[in-house]
C-alpha atoms as a PDB file:
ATOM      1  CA  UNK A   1     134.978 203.133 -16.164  1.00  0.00           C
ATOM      2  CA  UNK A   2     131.388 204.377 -16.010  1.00  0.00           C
ATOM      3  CA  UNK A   3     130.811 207.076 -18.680  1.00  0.00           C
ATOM      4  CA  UNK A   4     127.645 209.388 -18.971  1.00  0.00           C
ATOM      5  CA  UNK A   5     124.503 207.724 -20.052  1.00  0.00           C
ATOM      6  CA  UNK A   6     122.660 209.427 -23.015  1.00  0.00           C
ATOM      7  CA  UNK A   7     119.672 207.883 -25.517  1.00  0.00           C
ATOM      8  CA  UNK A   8     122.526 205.559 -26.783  1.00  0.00           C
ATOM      9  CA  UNK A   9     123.440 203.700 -23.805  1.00  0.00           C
ATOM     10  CA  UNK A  10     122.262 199.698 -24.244  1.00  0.00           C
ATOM     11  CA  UNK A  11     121.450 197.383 -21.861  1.00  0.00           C
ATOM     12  CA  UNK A  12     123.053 194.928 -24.608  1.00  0.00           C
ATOM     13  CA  UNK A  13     119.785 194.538 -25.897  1.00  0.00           C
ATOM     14  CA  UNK A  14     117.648 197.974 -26.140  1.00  0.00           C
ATOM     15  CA  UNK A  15     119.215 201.144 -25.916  1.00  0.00           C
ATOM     16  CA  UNK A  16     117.038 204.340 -24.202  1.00  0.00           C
ATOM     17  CA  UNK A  17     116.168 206.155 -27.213  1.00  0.00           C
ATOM     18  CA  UNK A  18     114.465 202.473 -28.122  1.00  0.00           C
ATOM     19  CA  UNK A  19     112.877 201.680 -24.610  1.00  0.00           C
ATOM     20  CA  UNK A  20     111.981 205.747 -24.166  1.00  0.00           C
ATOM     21  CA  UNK A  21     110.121 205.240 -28.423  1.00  0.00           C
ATOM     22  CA  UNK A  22     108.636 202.167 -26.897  1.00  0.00           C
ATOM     23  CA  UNK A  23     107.174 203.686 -23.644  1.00  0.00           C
ATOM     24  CA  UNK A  24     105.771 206.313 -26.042  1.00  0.00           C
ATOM     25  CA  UNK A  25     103.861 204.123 -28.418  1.00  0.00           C
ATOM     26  CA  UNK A  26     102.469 201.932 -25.623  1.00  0.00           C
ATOM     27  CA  UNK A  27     100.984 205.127 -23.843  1.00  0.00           C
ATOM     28  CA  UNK A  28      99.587 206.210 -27.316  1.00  0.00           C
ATOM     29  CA  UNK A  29      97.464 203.236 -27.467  1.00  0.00           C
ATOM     30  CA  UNK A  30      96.447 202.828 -24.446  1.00  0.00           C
ATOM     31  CA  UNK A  31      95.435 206.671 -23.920  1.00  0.00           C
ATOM     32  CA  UNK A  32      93.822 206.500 -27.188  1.00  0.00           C
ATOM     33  CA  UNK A  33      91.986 203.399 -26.636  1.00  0.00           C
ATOM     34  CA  UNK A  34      90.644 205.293 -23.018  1.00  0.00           C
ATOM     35  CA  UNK A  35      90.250 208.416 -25.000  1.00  0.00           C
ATOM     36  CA  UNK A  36      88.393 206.385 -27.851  1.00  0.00           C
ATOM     37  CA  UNK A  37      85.592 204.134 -24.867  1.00  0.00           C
ATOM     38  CA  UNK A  38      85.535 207.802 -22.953  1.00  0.00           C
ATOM     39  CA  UNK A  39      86.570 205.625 -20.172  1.00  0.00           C
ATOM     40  CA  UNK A  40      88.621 207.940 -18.021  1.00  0.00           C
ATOM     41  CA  UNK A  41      89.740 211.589 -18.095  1.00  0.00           C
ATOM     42  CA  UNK A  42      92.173 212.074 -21.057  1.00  0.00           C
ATOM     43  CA  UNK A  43      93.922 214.682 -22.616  1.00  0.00           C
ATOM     44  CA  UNK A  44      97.129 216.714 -23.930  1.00  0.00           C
ATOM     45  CA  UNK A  45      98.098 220.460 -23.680  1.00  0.00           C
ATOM     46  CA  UNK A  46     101.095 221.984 -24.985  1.00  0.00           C
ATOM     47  CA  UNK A  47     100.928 223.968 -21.610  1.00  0.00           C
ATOM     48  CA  UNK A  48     101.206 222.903 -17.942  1.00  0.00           C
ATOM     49  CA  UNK A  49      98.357 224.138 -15.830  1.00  0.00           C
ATOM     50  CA  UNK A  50     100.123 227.395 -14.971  1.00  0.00           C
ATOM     51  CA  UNK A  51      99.892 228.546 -18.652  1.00  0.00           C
ATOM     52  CA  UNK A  52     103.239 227.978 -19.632  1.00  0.00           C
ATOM     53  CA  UNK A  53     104.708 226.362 -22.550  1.00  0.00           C
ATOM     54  CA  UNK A  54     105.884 222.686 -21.659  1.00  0.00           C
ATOM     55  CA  UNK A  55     109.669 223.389 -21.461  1.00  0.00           C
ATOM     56  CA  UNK A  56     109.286 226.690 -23.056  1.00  0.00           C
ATOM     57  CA  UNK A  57     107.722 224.959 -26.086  1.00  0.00           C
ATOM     58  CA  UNK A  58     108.203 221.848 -28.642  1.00  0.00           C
ATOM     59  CA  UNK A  59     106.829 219.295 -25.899  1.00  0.00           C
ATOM     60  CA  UNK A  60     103.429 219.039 -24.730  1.00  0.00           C
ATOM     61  CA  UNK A  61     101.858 216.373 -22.003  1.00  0.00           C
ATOM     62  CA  UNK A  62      99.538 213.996 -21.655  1.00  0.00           C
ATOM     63  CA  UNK A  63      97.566 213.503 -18.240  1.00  0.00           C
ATOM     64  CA  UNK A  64      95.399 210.184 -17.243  1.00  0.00           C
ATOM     65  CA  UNK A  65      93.082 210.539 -14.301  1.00  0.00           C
ATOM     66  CA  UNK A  66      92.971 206.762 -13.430  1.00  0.00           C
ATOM     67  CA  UNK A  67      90.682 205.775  -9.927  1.00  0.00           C
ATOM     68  CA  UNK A  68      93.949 205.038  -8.786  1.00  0.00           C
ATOM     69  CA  UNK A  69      95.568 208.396  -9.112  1.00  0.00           C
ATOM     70  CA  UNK A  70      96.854 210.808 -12.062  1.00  0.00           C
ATOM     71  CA  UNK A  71      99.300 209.566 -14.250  1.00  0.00           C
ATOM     72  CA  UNK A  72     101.354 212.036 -16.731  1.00  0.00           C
ATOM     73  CA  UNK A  73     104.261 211.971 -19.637  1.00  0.00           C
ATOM     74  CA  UNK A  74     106.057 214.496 -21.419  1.00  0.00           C
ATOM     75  CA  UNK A  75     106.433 213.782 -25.316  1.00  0.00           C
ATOM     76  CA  UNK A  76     108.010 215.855 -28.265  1.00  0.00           C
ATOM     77  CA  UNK A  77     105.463 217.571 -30.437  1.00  0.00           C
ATOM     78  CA  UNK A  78     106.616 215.818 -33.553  1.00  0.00           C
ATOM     79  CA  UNK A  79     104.899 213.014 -31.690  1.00  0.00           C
ATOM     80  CA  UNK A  80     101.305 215.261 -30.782  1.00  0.00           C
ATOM     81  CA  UNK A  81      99.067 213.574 -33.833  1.00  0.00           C
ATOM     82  CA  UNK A  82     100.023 209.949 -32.593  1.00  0.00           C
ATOM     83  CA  UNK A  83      97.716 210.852 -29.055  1.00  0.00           C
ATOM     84  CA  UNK A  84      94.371 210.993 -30.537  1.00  0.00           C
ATOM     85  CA  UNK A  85      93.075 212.079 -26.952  1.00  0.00           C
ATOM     86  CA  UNK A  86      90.955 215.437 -26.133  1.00  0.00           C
ATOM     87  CA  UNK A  87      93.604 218.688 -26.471  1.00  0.00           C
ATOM     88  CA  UNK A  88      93.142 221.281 -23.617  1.00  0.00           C
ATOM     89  CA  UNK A  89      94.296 224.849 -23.551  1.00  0.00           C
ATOM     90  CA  UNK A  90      94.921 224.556 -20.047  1.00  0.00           C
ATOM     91  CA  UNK A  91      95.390 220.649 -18.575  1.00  0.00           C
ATOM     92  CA  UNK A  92      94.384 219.368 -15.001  1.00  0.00           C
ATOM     93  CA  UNK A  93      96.937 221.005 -12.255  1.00  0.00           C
ATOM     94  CA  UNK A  94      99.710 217.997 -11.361  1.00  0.00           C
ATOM     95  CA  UNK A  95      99.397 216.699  -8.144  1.00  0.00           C
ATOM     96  CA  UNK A  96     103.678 216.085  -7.658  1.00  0.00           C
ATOM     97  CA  UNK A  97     103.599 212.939  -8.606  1.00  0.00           C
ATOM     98  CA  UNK A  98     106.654 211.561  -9.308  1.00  0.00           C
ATOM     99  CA  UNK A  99     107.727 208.668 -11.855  1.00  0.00           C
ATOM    100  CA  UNK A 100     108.062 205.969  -9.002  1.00  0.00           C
ATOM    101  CA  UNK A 101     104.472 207.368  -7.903  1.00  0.00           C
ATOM    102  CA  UNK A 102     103.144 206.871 -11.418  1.00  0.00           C
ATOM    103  CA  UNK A 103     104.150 203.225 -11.594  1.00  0.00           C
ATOM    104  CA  UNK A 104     102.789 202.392  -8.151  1.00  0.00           C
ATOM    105  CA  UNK A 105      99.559 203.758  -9.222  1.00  0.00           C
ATOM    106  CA  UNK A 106      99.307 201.903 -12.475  1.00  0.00           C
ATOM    107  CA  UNK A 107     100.342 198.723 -10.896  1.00  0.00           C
ATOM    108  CA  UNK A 108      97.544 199.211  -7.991  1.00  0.00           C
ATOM    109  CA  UNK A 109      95.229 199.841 -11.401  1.00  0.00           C
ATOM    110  CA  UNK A 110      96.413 196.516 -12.987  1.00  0.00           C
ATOM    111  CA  UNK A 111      95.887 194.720 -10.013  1.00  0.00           C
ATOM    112  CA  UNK A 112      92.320 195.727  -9.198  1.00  0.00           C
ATOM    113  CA  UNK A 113      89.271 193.959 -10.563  1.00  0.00           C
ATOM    114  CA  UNK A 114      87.545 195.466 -13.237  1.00  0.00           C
ATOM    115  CA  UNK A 115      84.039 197.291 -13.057  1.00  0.00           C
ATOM    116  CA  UNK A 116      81.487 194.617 -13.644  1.00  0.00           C
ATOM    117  CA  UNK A 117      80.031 195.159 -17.418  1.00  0.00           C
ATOM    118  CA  UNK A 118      77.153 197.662 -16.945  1.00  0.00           C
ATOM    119  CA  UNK A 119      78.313 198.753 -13.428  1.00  0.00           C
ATOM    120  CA  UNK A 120      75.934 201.526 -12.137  1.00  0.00           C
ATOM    121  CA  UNK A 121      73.396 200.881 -15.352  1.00  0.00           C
ATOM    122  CA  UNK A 122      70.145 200.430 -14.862  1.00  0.00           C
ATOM    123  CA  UNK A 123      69.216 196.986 -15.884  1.00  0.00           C
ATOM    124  CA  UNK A 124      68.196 196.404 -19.967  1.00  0.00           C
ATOM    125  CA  UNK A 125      64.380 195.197 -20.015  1.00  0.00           C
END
């Protein structure tokens, strides 16, 4: 009997609400930590880029503009100070990417080589 799957449903280990908490925290960091070396583009709005609420309000999203493509998550506002990224009135527009999309793009990002440290400096003399 399959039954309808909801933020209690375990795959005997980890049930959604966990994984979905985890997924959360992990983007915290690692936006913050971009946010923080003003590495790439950044931010949160409680609005999508036609002006509108997020779900007609208590959500807001985050956006990444990675060299590999945009990358975006919806979170609860309860969870708004944890993201200390810039805050936009009005964030980028969202290309349609979808979740699959998202996770090809970060997975081309992990797999290509790092700028070289000072990339496009001029060299210290």
């Amino acid at each position: 009997m399959h039954g309808e799957a909801d933020e209690n449903t375990s795959d005997g280990v980890h049930t959604f609400a966990e994984l979905y908490h985890y997924r959360m925290l992990y983007n915290a960091l690692v936006f913050n930590e971009w946010a923080r070396g003003g590495r790439y583009d950044v931010h949160k709005s409680i609005r999508h880029s036609d002006g509108e609420l997020c779900f007609g309000g208590g959500w807001f999203v985050v956006y990444a503009i990675l060299p590999t493509g945009q990358i975006a998550n919806h979170y609860r506002m309860r969870h708004w100070g944890l993201f200390r990224i810039p805050e936009r009135q009005v964030p980028t527009i969202w290309d349609g990417h979808s979740a699959r999309e998202a996770a090809e793009r970060m997975l081309r990002f992990l797999r290509e080589p790092p700028p070289s440290p000072g990339c496009g400096r001029a060299p210290v003399t």
